[in-house]
C-alpha atoms as a PDB file:
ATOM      1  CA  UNK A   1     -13.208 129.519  20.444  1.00  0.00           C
ATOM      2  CA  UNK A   2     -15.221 126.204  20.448  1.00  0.00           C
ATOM      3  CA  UNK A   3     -15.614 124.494  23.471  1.00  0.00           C
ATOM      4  CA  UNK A   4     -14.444 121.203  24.581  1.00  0.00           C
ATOM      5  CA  UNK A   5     -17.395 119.399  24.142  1.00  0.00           C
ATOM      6  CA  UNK A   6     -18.005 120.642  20.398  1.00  0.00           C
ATOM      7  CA  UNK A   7     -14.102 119.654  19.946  1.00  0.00           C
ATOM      8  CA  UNK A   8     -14.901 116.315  21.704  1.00  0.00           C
ATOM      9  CA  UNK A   9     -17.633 115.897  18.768  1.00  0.00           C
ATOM     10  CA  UNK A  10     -15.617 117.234  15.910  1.00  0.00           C
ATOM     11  CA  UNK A  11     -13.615 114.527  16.346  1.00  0.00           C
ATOM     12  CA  UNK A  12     -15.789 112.086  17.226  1.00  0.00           C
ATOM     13  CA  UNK A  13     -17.791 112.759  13.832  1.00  0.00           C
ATOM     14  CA  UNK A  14     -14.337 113.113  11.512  1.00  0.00           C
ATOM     15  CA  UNK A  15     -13.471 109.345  13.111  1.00  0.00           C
ATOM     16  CA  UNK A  16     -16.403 107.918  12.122  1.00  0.00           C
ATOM     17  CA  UNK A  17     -16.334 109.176   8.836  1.00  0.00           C
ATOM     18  CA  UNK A  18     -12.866 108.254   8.139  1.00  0.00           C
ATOM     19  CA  UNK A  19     -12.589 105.071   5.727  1.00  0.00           C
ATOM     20  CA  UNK A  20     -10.437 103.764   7.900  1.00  0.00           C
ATOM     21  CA  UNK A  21     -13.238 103.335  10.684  1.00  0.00           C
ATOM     22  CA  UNK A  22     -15.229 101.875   8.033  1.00  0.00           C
ATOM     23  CA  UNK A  23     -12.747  99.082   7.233  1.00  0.00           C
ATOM     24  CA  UNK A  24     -12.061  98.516  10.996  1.00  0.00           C
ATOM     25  CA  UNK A  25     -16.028  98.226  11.801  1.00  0.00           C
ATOM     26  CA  UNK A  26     -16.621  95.682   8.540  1.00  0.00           C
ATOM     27  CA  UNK A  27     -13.575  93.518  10.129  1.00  0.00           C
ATOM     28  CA  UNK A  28     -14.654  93.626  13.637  1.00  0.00           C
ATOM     29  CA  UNK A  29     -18.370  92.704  12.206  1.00  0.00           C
ATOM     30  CA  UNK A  30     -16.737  89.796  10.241  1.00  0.00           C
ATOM     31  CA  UNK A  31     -14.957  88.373  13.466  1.00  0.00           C
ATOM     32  CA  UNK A  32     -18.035  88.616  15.634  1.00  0.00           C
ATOM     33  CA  UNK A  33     -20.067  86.971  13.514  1.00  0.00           C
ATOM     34  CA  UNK A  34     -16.782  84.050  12.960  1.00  0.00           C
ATOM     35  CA  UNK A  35     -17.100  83.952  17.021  1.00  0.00           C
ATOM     36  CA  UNK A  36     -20.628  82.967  16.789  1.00  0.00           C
ATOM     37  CA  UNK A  37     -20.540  80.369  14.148  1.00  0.00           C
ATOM     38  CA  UNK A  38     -17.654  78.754  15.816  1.00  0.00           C
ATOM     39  CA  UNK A  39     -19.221  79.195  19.256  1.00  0.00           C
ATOM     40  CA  UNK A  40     -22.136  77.487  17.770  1.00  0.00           C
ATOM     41  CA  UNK A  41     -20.542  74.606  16.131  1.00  0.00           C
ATOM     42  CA  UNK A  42     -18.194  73.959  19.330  1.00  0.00           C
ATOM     43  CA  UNK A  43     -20.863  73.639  22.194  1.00  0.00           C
ATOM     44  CA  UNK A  44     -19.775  76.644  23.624  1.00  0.00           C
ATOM     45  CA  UNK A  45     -18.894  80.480  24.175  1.00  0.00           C
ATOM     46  CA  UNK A  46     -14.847  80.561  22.524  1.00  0.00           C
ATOM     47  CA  UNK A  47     -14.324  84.115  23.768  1.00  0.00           C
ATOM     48  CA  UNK A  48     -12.969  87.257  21.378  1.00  0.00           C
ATOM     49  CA  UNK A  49      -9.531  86.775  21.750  1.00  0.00           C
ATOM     50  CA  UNK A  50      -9.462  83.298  20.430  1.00  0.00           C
ATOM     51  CA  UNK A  51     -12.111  83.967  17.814  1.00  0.00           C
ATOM     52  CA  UNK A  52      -9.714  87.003  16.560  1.00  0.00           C
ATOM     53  CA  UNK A  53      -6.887  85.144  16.558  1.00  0.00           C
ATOM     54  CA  UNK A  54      -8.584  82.223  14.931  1.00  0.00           C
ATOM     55  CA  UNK A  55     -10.217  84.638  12.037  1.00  0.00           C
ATOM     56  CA  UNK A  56      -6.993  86.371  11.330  1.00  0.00           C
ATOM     57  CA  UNK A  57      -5.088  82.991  10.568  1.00  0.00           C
ATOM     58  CA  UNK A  58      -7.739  81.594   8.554  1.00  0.00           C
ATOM     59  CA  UNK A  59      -9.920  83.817   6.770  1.00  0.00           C
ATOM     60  CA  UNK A  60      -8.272  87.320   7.180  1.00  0.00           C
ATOM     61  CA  UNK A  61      -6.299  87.691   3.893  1.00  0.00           C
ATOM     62  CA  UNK A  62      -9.181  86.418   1.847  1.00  0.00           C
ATOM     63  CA  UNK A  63     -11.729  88.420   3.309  1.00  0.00           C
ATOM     64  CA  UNK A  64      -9.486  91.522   3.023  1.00  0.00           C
ATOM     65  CA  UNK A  65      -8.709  90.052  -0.989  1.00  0.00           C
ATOM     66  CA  UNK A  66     -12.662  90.014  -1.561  1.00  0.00           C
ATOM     67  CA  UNK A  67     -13.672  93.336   0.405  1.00  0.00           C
ATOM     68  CA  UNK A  68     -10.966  95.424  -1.777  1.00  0.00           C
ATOM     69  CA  UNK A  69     -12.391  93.862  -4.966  1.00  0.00           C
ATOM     70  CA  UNK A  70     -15.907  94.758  -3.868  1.00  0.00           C
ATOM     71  CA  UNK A  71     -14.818  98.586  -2.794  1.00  0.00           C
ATOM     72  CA  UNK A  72     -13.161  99.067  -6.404  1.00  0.00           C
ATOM     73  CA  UNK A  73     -16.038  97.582  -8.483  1.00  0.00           C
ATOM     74  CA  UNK A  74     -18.608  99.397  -6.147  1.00  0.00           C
ATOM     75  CA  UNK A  75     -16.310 102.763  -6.836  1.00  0.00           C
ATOM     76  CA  UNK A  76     -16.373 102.040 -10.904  1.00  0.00           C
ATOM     77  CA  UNK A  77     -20.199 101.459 -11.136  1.00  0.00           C
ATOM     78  CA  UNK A  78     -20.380 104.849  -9.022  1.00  0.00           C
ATOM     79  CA  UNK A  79     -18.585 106.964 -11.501  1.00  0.00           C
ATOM     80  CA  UNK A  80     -19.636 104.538 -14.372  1.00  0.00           C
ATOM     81  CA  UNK A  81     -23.631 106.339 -13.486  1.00  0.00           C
ATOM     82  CA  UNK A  82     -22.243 109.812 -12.862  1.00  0.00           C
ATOM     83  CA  UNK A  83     -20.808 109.811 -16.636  1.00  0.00           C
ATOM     84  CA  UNK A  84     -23.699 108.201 -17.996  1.00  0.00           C
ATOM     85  CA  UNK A  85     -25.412 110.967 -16.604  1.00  0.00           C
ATOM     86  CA  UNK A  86     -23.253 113.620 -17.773  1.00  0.00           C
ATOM     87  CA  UNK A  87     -23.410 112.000 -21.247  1.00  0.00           C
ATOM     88  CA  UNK A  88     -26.630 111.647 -21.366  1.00  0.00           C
ATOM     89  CA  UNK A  89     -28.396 113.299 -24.094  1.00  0.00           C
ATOM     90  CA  UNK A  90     -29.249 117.285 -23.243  1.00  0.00           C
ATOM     91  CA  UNK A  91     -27.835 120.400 -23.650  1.00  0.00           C
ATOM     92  CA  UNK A  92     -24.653 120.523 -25.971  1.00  0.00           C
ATOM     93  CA  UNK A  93     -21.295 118.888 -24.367  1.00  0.00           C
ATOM     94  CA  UNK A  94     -18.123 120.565 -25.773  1.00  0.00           C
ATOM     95  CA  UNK A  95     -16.305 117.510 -27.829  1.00  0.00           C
ATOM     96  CA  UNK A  96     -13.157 118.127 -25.289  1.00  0.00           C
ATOM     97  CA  UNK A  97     -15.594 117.384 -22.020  1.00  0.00           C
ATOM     98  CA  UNK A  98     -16.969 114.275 -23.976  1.00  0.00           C
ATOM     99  CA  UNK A  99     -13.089 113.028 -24.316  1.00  0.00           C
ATOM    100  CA  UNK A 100     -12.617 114.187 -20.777  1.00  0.00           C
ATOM    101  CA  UNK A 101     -15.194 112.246 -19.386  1.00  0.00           C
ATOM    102  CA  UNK A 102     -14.497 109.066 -21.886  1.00  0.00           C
ATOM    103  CA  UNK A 103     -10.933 108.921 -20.604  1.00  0.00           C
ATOM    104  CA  UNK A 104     -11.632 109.003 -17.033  1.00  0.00           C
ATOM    105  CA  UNK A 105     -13.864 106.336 -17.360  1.00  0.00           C
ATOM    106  CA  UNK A 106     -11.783 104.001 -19.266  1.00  0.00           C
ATOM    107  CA  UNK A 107      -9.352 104.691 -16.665  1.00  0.00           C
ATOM    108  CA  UNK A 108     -11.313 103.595 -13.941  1.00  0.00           C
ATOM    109  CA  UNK A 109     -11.898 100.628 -15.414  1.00  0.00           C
ATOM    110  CA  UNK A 110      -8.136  99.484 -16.193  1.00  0.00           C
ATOM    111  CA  UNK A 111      -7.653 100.479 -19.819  1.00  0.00           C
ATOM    112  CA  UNK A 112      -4.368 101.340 -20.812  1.00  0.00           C
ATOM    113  CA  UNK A 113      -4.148 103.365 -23.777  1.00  0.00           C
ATOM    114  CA  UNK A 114      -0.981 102.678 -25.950  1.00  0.00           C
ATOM    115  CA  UNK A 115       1.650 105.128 -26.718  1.00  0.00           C
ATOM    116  CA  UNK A 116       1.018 107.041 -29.965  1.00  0.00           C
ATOM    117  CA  UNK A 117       3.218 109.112 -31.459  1.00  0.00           C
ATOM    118  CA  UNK A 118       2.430 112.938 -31.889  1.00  0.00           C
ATOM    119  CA  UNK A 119       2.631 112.762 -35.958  1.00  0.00           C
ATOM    120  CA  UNK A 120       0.127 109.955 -35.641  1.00  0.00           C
ATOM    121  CA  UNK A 121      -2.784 111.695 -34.287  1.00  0.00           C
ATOM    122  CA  UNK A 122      -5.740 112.505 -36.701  1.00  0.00           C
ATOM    123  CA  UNK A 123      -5.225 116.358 -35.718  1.00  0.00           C
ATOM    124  CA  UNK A 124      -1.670 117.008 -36.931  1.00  0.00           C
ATOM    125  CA  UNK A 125      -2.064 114.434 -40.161  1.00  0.00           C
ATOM    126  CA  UNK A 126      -5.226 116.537 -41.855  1.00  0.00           C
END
């Protein structure tokens, strides 16, 4: 049975690998660095609580709007390289794995493919 301390940093390593502690130490970053910048332009020291208050009514939304638009495109160039690299040229690729790989990638980038009927497809028609 582990002890408590191991337990202590099991958990202390799953939190800070959770996304969700990622998100919550971007926005924290964001709001310091509002504090200071509005510290600086006002004279003097505003204090956390009003800079958090402050940076949730006026840039919050937008920075949330712009960090999940960086997180997806960051996420599609990721898998974009890892199927480059699997198609790149070397040993044979089954034609199904080529599809496979295709189709997950024009999914990740937002294409829809249209509804076509099963008669339609070049397999049945030959």
């Amino acid at each position: 049975m582990p002890s408590d301390q191991a337990l202590r940093q099991s958990e202390r390593d799953f939190v800070k690998q959770s996304s969700l502690y990622a998100e919550f130490l971007a926005e924290r970053e964001e709001i310091l660095r509002h504090k200071w910048l509005e510290s600086e332009r006002l004279g003097y020291d505003i204090g956390f609580e009003r800079a958090v208050l402050d940076w949730i009514r006026k840039h919050r939304d937008g920075w949330r709007a712009h960090r999940r638009a960086q997180l997806s495109q960051a996420a599609i160039r990721e898998r974009s390289t890892a199927m480059e690299v699997f198609l790149a040229p070397g040993p044979s690729r089954g034609r199904q794995q080529i599809v496979q790989a295709a189709a997950a990638l024009m999914e990740l980038q937002g294409y829809q493919p249209s509804e076509r009927s099963e008669a339609s497809t070049p397999a049945q028609s030959a």
